[in-house]
Protein backbone atom coordinates (compact mmCIF):
# COMPACT_ATOMS: atom_id res chain seq x y z
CA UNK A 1 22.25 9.14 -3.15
CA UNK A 2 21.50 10.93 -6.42
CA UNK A 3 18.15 10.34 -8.12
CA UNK A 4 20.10 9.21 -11.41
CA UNK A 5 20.74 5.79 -9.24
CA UNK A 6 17.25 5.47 -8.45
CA UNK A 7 16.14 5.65 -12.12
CA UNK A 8 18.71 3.30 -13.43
CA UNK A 9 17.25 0.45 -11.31
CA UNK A 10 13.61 1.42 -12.08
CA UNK A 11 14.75 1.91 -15.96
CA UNK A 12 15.91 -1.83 -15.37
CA UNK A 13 12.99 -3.15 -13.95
CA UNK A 14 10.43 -1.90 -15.66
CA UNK A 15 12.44 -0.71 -18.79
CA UNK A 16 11.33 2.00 -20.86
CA UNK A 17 10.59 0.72 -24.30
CA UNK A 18 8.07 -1.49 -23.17
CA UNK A 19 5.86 1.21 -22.58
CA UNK A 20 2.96 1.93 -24.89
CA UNK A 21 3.56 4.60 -28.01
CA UNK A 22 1.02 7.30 -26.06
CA UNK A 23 2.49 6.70 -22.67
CA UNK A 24 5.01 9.64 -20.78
CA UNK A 25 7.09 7.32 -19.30
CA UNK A 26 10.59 8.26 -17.04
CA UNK A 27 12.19 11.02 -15.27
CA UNK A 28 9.72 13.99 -15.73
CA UNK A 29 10.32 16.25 -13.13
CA UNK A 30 13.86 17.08 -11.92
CA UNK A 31 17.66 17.20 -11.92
CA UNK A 32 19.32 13.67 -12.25
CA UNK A 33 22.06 14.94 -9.97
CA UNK A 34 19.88 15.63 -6.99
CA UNK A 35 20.47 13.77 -3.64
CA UNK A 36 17.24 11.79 -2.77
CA UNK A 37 16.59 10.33 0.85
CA UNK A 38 13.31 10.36 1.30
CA UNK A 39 10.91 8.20 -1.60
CA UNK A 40 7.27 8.36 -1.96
CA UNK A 41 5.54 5.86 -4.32
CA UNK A 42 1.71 6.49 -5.25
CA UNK A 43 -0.80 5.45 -8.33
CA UNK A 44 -1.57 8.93 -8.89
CA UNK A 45 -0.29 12.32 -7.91
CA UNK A 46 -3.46 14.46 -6.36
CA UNK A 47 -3.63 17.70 -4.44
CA UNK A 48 -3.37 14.80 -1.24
CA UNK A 49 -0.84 12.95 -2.35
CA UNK A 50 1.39 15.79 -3.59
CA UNK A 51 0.49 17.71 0.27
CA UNK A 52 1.90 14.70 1.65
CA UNK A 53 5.21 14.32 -0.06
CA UNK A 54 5.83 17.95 0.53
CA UNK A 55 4.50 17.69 4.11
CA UNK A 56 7.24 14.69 4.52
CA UNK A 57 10.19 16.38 2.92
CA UNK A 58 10.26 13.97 0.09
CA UNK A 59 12.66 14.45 -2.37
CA UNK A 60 11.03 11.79 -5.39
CA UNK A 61 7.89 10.84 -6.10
CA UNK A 62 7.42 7.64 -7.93
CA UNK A 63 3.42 7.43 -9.34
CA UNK A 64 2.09 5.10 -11.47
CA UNK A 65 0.49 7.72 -13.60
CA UNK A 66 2.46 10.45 -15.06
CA UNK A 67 2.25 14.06 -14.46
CA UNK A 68 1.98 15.68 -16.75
CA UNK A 69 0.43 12.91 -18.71
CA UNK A 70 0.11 14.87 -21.95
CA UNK A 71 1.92 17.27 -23.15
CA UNK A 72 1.60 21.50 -21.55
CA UNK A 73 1.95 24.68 -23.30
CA UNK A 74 1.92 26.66 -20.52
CA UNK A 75 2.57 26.28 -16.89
CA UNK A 76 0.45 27.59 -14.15
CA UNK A 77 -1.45 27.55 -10.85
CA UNK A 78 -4.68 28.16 -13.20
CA UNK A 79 -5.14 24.40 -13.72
CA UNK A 80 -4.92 21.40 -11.51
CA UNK A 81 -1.78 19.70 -13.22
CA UNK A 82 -0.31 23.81 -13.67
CA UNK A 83 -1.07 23.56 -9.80
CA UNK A 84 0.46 19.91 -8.34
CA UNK A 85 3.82 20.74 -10.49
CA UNK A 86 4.46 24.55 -9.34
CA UNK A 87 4.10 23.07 -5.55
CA UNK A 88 6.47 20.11 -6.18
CA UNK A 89 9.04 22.13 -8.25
CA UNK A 90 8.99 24.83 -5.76
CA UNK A 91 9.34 22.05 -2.92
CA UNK A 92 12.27 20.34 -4.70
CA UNK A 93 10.39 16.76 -5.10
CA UNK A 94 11.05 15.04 -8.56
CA UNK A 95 8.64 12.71 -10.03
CA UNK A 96 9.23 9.46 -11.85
CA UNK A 97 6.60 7.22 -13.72
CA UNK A 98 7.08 3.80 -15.11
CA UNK A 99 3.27 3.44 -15.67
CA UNK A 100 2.62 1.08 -18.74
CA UNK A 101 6.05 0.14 -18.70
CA UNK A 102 5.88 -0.95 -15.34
CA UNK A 103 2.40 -2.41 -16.23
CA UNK A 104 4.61 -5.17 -19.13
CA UNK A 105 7.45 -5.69 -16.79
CA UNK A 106 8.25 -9.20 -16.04
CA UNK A 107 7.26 -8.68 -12.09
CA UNK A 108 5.17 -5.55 -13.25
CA UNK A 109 1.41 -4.93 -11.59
CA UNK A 110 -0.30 -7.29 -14.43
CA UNK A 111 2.13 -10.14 -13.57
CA UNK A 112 1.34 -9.73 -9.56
CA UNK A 113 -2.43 -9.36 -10.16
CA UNK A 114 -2.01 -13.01 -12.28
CA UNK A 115 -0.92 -14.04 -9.28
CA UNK A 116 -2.96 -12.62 -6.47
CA UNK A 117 -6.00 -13.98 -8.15
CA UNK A 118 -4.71 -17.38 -8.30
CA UNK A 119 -3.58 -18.29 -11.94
CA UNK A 120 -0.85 -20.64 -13.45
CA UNK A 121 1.12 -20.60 -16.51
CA UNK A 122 1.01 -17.23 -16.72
CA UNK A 123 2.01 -15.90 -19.66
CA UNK A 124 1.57 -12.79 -21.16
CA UNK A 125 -1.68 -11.60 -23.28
CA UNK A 126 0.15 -9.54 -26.16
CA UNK A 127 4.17 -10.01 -26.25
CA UNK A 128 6.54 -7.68 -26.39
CA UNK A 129 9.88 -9.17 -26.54
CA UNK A 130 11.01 -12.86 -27.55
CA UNK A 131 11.16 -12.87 -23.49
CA UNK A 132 8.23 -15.11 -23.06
CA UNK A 133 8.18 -13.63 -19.26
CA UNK A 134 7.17 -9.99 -20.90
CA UNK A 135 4.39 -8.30 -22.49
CA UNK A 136 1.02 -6.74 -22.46
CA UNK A 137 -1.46 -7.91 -19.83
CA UNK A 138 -1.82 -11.59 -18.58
CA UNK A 139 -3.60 -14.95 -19.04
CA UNK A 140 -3.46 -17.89 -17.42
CA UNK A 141 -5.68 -21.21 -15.80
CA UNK A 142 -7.07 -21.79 -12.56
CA UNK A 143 -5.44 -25.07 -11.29
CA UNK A 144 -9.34 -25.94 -10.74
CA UNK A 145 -12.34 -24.88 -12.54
CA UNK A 146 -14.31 -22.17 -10.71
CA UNK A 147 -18.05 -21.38 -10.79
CA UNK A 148 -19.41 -17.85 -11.94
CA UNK A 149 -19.75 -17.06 -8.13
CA UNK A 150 -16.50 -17.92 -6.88
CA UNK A 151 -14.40 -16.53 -9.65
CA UNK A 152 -16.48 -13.08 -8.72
CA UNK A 153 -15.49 -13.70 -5.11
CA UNK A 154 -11.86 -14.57 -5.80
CA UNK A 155 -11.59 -11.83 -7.35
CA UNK A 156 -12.73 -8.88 -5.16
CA UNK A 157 -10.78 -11.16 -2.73
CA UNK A 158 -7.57 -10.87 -4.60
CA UNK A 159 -7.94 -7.00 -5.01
CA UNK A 160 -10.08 -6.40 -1.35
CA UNK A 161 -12.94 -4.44 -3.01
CA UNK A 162 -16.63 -5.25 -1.72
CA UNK A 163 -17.84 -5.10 -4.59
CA UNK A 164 -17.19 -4.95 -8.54
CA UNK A 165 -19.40 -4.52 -11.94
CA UNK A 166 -19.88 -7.86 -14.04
CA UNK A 167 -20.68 -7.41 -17.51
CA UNK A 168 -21.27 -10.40 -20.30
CA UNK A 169 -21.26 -14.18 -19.57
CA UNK A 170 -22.70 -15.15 -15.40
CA UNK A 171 -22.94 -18.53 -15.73
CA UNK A 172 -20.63 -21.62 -16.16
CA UNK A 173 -17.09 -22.25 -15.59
CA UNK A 174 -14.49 -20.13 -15.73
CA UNK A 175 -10.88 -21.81 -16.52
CA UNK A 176 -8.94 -19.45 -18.44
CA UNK A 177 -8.92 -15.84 -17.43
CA UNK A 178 -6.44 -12.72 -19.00
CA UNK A 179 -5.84 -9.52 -17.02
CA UNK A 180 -5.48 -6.12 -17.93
CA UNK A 181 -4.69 -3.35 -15.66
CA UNK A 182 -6.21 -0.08 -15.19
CA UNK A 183 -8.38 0.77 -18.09
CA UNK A 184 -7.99 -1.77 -20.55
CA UNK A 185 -10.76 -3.32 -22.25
CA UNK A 186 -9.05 -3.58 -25.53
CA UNK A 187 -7.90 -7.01 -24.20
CA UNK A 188 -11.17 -8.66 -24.51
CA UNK A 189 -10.79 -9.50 -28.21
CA UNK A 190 -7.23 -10.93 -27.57
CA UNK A 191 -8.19 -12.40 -24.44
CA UNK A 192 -11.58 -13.87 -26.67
CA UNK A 193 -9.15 -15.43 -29.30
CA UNK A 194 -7.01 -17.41 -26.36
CA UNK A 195 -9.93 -18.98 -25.37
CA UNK A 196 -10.01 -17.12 -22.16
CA UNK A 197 -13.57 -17.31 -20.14
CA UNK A 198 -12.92 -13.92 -18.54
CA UNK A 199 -11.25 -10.33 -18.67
CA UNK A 200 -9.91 -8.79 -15.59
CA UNK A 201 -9.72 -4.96 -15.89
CA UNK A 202 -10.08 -2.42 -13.54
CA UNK A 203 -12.85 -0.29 -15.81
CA UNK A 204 -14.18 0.23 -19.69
CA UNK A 205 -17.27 1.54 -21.47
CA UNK A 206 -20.26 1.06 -22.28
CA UNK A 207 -19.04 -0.79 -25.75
CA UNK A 208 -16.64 -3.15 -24.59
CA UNK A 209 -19.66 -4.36 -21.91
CA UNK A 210 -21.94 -4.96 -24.62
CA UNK A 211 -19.18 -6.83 -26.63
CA UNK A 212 -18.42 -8.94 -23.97
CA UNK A 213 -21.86 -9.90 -23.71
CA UNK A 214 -22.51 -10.61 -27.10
CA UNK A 215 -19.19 -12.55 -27.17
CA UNK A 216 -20.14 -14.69 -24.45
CA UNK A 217 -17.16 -13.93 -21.99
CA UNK A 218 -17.18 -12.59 -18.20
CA UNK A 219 -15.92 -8.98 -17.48
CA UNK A 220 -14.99 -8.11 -14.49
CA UNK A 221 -14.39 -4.75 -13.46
CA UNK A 222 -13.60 -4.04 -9.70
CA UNK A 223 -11.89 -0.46 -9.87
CA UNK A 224 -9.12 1.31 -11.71
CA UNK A 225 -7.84 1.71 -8.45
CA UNK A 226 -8.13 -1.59 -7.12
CA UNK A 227 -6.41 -3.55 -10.01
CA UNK A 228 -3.44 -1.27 -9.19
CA UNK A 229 -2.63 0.38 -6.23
CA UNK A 230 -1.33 -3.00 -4.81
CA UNK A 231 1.84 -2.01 -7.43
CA UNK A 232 2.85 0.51 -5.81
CA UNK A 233 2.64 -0.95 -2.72
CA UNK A 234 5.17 -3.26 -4.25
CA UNK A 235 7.16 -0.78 -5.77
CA UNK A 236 8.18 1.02 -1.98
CA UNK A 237 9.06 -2.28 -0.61
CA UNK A 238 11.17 -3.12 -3.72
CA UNK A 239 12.96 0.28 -3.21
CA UNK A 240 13.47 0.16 0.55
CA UNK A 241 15.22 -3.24 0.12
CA UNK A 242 17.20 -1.84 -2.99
CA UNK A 243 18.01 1.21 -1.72
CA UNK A 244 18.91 0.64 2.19
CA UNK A 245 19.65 4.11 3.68
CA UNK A 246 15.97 5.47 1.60
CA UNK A 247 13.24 5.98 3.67
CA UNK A 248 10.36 4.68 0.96
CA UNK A 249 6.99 4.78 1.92
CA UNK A 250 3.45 4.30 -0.31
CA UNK A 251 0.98 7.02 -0.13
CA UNK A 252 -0.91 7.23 3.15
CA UNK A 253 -3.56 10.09 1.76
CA UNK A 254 -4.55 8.64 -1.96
CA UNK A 255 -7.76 6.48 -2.15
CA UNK A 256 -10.17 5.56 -4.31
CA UNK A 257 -11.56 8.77 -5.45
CA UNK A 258 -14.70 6.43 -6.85
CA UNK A 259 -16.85 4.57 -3.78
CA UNK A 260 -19.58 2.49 -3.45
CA UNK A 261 -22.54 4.41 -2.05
């Protein structure tokens, strides 16, 4: 089938306008008209990632995070984005990325990680639509009150990390919790003036750890990694049931590039 196809069911999904202003969201590398039958779906394109797709013929990659990202004045093999692109264009493999758009989406990665950690009425932390079902990051309750030990282990549970930085608040209940994606500490003010107990992100800085203490309000921050690869996970097995005669598959070769050591 041609890639166009492909894009107009991701455009639907996770549609374009609800990514962020900075984002490079879409079709970035390739023809529309090209026939696509084999799919690769990854958080990031790397030097391993992009060897794979090449290595498996595949004719679209769909990552999480675009390449480029920013804009390029000049392409070539003397950087690591120049690099990645010259090797996909010359292999024929197109790349797609909803990223934040994907991120907002109704079933996007902030609505599934609402989920995976065990939250109900789920709605979203900053709306984007009147769709009530749409917006920017998550927050929700606990059906049950949870300790300050068994939210931490619910939540490496829910993203299977071993471990995860706490910043702020270790003590008490936590109820109310908002999640954020990625890198997205920004949230913690909005998520402070829901009433939430806790921010789920996957990393921030120094700052936004010493706000959260002084606000009185758990951060958790298992991995920018963690909070998302599980999306594209998703993503394949969304495609391979939309798209029958694809042969979809999620990155065997990416991994955390950050470990615990």
């Amino acid at each position: 089938m041609e890639i166009d196809r492909i894009v107009a069911f991701l455009e639907n999904f996770a549609p374009l306008e609800l990514a962020e202003d900075w984002d490079n969201v879409g079709l970035l590398v390739g023809r529309r008209g090209a026939q696509v039958e084999r799919v690769m779906t990854c958080l990031t394109i790397t030097p391993a990632s992009a060897a794979e797709a090449i290595e498996r013929k595949a004719d679209l990659i769909v990552a999480h995070h675009p390449l480029p990202f920013r804009s390029i004045k000049r392409l070539t093999d003397e950087t690591t984005v120049g690099r990645l692109l010259l090797d996909l264009v010359e292999s024929s493999v197109a790349i797609f990325s909803p990223h934040t758009a994907f991120d907002s989406a109704a079933s996007g990665i902030n609505q599934l990680l609402a989920k995976r950690v065990g939250l109900t009425e789920i709605r979203p932390l900053r709306p984007l639509t009147e769709d009530p079902a749409i917006g920017s990051g998550r927050w929700g309750r606990f059906s049950e009150p949870l300790d300050f030990d068994q939210f931490a282990e619910r939540v490496k549970s829910a993203v299977e990390v071993a471990g995860m930085h706490v910043a702020g608040r270790r003590r008490g209940k936590v109820a109310a919790v908002a999640v954020a994606c990625g890198s997205a500490g920004e949230f913690l003010e909005p998520a402070r003036q829901l009433g939430c107990d806790a921010l789920i992100t996957g990393e921030t800085n120094f700052h936004t750890c010493l706000e959260a203490e002084a606000r009185d309000i758990v951060l958790a921050l298992p991995g920018h990694y963690a909070t998302e690869r599980f999306g594209v996970e998703q993503l394949a097995q969304l495609l391979g049931d939309e798209f029958g005669g694809l042969d979809v598959w999620p990155s065997e070769r990416e991994c955390d590039p950050v470990v615990w050591h």
